[in-house]
N, C-alpha and C. Protein backbone atom coordinates (compact mmCIF):
# COMPACT_ATOMS: atom_id res chain seq x y z
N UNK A 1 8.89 83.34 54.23
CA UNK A 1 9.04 82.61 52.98
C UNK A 1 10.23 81.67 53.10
N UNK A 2 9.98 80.38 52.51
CA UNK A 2 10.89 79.48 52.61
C UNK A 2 11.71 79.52 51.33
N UNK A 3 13.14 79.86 51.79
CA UNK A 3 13.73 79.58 50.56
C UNK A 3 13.75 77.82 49.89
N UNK A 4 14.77 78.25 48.76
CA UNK A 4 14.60 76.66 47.68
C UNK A 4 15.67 75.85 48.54
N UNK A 5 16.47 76.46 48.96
CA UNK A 5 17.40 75.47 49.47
C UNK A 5 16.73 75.12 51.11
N UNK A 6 16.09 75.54 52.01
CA UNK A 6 15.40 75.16 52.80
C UNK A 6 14.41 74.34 52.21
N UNK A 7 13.61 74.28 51.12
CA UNK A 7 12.79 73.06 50.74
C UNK A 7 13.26 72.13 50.97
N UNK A 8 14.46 72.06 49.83
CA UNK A 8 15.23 71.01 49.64
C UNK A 8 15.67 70.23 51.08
N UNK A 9 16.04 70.81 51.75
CA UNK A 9 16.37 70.26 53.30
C UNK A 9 15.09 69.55 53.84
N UNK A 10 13.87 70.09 53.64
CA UNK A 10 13.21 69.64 54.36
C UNK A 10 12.43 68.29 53.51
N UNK A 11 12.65 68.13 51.98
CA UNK A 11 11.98 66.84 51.52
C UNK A 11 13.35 66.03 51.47
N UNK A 12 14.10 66.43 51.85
CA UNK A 12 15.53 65.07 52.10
C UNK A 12 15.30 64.71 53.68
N UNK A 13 14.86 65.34 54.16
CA UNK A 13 14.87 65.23 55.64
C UNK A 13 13.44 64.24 56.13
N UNK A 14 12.35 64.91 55.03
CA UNK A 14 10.85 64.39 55.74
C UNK A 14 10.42 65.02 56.62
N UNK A 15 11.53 66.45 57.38
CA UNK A 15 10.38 66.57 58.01
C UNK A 15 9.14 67.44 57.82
N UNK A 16 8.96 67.26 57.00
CA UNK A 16 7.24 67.82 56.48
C UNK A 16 6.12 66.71 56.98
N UNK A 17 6.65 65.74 57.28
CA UNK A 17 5.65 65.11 57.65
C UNK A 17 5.38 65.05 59.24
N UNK A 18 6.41 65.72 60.56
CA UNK A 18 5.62 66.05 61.47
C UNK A 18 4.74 66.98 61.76
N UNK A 19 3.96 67.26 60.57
CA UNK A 19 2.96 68.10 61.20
C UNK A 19 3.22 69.61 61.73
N UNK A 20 4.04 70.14 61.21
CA UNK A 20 4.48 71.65 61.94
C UNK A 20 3.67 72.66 60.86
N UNK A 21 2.64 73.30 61.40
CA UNK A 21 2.19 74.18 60.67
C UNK A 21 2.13 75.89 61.90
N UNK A 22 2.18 76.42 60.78
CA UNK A 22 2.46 77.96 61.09
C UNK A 22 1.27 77.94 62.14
N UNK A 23 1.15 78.58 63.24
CA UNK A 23 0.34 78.40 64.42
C UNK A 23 -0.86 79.34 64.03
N UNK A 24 -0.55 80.41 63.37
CA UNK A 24 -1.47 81.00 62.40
C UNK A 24 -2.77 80.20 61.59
N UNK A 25 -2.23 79.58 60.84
CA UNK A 25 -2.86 78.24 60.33
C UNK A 25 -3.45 76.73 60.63
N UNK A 26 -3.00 76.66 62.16
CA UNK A 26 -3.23 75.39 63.07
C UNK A 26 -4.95 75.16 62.87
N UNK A 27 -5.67 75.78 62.22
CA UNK A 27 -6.99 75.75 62.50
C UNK A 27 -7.40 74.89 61.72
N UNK A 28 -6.62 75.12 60.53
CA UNK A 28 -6.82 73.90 59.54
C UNK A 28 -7.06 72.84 59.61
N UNK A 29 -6.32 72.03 60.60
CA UNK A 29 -5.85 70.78 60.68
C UNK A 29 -7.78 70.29 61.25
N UNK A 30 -8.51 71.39 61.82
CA UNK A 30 -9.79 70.76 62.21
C UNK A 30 -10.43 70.33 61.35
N UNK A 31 -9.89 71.00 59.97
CA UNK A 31 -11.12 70.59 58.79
C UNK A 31 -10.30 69.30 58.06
N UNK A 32 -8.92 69.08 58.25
CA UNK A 32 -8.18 67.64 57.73
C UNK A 32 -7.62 66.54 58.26
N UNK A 33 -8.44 65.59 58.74
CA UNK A 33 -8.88 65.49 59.88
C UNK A 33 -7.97 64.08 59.33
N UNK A 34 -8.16 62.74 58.34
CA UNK A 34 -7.58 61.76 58.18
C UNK A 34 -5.70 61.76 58.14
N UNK A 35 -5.20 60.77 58.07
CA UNK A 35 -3.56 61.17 58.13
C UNK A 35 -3.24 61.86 57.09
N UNK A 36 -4.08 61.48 55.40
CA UNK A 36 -3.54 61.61 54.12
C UNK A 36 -3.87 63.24 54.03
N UNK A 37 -4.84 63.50 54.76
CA UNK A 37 -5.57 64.79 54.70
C UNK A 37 -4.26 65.65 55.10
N UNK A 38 -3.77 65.01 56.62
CA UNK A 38 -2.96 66.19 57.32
C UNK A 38 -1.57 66.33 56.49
N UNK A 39 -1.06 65.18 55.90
CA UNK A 39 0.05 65.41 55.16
C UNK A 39 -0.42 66.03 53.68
N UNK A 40 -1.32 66.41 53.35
CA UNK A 40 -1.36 67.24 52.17
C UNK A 40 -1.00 68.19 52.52
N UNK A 41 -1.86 68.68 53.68
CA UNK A 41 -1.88 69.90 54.36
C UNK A 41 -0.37 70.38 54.50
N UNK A 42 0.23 69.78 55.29
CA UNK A 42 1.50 70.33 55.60
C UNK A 42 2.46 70.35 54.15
N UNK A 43 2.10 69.19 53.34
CA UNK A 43 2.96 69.13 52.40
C UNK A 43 2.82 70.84 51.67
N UNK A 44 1.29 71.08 51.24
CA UNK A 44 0.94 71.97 50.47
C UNK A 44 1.56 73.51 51.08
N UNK A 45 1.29 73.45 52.82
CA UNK A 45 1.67 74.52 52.97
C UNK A 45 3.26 75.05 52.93
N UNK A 46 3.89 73.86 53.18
CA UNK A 46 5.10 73.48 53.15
C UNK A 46 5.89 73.95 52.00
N UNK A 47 5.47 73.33 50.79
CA UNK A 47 6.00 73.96 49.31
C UNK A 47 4.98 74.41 48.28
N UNK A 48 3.86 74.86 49.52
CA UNK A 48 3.37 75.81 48.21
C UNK A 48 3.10 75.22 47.14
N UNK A 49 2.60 74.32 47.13
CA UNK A 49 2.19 73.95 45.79
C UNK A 49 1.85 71.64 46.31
N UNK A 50 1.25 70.87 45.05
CA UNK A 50 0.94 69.72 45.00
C UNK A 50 1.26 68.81 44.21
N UNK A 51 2.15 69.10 43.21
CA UNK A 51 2.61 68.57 42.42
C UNK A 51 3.15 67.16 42.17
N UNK A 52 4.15 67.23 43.29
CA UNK A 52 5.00 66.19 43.43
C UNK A 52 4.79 64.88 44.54
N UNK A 53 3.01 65.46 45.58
CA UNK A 53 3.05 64.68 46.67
C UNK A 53 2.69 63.70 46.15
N UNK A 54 2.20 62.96 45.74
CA UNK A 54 2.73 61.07 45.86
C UNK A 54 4.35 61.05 45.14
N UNK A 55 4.61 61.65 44.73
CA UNK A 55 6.03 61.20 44.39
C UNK A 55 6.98 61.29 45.41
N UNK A 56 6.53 62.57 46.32
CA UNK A 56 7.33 62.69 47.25
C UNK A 56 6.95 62.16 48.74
N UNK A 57 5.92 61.96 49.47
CA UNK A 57 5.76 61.34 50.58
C UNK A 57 5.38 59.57 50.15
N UNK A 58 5.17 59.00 49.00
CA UNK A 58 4.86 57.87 48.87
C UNK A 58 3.41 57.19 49.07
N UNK A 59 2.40 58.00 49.21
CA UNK A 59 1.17 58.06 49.24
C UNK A 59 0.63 58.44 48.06
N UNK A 60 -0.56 57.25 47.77
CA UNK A 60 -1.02 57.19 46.64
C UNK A 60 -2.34 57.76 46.96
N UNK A 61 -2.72 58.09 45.89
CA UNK A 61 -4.26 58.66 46.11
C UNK A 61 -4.19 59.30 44.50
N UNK A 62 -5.55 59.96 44.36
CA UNK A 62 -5.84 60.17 42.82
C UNK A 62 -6.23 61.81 42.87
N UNK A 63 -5.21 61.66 41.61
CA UNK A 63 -5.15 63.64 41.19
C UNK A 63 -6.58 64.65 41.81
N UNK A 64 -7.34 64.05 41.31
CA UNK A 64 -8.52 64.75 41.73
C UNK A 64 -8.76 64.82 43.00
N UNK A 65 -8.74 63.79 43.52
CA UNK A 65 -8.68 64.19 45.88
C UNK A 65 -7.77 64.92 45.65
N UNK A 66 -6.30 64.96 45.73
CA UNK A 66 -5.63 66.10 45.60
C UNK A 66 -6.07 67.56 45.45
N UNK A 67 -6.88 67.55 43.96
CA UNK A 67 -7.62 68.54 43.42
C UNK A 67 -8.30 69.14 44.48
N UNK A 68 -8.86 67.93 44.72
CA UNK A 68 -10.20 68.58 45.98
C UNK A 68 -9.95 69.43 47.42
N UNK A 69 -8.67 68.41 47.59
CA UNK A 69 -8.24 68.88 49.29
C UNK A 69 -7.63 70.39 48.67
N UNK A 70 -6.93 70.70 47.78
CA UNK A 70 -6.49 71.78 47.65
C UNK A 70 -7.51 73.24 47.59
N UNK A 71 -8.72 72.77 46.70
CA UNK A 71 -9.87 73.82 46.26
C UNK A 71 -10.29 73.97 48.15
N UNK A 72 -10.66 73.07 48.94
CA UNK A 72 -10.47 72.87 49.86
C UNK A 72 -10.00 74.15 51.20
N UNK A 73 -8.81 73.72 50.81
CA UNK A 73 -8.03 74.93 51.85
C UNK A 73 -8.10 76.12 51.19
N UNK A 74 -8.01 76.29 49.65
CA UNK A 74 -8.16 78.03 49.83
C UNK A 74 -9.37 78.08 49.63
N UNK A 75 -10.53 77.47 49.61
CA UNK A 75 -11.69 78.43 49.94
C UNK A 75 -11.90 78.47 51.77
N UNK A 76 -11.65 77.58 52.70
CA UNK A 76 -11.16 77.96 54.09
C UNK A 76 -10.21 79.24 53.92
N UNK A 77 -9.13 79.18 53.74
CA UNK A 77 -8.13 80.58 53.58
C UNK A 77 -8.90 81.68 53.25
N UNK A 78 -9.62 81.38 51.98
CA UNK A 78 -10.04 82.35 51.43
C UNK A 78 -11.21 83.32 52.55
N UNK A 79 -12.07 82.36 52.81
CA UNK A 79 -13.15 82.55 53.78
C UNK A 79 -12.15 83.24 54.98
N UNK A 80 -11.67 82.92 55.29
CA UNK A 80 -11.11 83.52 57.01
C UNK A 80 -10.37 84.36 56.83
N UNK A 81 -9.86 84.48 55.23
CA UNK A 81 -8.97 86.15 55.26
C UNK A 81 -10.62 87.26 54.84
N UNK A 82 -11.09 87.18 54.57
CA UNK A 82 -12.21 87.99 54.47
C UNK A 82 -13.40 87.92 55.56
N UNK A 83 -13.42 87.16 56.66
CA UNK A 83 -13.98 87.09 57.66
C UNK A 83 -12.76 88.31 58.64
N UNK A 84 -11.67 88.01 58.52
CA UNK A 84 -10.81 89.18 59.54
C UNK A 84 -10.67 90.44 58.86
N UNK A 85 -10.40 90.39 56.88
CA UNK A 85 -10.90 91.79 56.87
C UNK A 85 -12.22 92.45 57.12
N UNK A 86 -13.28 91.66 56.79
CA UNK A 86 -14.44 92.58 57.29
C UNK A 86 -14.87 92.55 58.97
N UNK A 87 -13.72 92.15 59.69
CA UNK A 87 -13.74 92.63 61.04
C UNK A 87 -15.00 91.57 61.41
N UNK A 88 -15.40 90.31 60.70
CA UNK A 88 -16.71 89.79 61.11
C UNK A 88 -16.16 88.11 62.17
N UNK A 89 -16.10 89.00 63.82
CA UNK A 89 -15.41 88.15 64.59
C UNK A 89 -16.32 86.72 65.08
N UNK A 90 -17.49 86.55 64.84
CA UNK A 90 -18.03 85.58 64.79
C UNK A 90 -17.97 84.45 63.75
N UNK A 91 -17.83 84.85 62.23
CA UNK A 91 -17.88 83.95 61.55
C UNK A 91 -16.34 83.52 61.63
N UNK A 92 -15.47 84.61 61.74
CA UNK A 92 -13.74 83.80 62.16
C UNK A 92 -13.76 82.69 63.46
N UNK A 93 -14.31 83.29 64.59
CA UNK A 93 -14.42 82.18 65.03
C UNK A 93 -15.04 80.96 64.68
N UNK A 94 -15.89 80.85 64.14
CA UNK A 94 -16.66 79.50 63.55
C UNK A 94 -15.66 78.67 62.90
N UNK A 95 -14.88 79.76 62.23
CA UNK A 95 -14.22 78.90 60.75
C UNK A 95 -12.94 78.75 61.33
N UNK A 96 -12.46 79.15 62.61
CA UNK A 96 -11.16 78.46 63.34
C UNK A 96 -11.37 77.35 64.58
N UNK A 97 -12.86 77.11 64.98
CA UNK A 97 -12.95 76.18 65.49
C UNK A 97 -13.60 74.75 64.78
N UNK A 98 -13.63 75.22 63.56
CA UNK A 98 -13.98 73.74 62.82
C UNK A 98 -15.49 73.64 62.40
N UNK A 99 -16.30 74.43 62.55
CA UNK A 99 -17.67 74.38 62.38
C UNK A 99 -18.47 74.67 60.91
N UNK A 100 -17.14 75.02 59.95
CA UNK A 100 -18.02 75.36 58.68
C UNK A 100 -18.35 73.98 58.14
N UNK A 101 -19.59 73.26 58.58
CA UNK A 101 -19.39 71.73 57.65
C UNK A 101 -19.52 72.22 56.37
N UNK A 102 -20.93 72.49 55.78
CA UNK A 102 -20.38 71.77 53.73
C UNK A 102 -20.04 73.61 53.06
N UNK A 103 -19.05 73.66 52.67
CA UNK A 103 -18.77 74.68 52.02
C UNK A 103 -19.04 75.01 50.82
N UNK A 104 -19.22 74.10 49.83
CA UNK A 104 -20.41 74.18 49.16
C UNK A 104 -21.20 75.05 48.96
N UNK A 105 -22.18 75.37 50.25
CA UNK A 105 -23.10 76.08 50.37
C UNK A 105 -22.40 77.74 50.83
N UNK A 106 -21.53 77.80 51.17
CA UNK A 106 -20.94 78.92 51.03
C UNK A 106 -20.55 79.75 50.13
C-alpha cells in the first residue's frame, strides 16, 4: 500500500506515467493497449482511484471512457481473481495472455 505522502511524490514527480506496474498485474497492459489506455491504467492503479486524471496527467478525454476503462479493469481483476481461486488454470492463462476479446459476453 502506497502511502499519501508517497502519492504525493509521485504526481509532483510524474512518475506515474512510466508505466511501472506491479509485475503481478503486467497482464493488463495486453488488454490497454492505446497510450491514453496505458496511462489510465497506471494512473488508476497508482492512486487507486480516477478522479483527478485529466486534471492531473493533462489528457482530455470524456468521463464516461474513463467510466468505461475503469468497469474495464475490474471486471479483468475481477475475472482472474476468481479464475486463481477456483484453481481454473486455463482460463487464467487466457485472461493473462490477452485473449478475453468482448467481455461483455462474460
Amino acid at each position: 500500500m502506497i502511502s499519501r505522502e508517497d502519492k504525493d511524490m509521485l504526481l509532483i514527480s510524474g512518475c506515474f506515467f512510466e508505466d511501472d506496474i506491479d509485475k503481478s498485474k503486467k497482464w493488463l497492459l495486453k488488454y490497454f493497449k492505446s497510450k491514453i489506455q496505458k496511462r489510465f491504467l497506471v494512473y488508476r492503479l497508482t492512486f487507486n482511484g480516477y478522479y483527478y486524471f485529466m486534471r492531473h496527467t493533462g489528457i482530455s478525454c470524456s468521463t464516461r471512457y474513463l467510466e468505461k476503462l475503469n468497469n474495464k479493469m475490474k471486471v479483468l481483476l475481477k475475472l482472474h481473481e476468481e479464475a486463481k481461486s477456483n484453481f481454473d488454470l486455463d482460463f487464467l492463462s487466457q485472461i493473462e495472455m490477452g485473449k478475453i476479446k468482448n467481455l461483455k459476453d462474460i
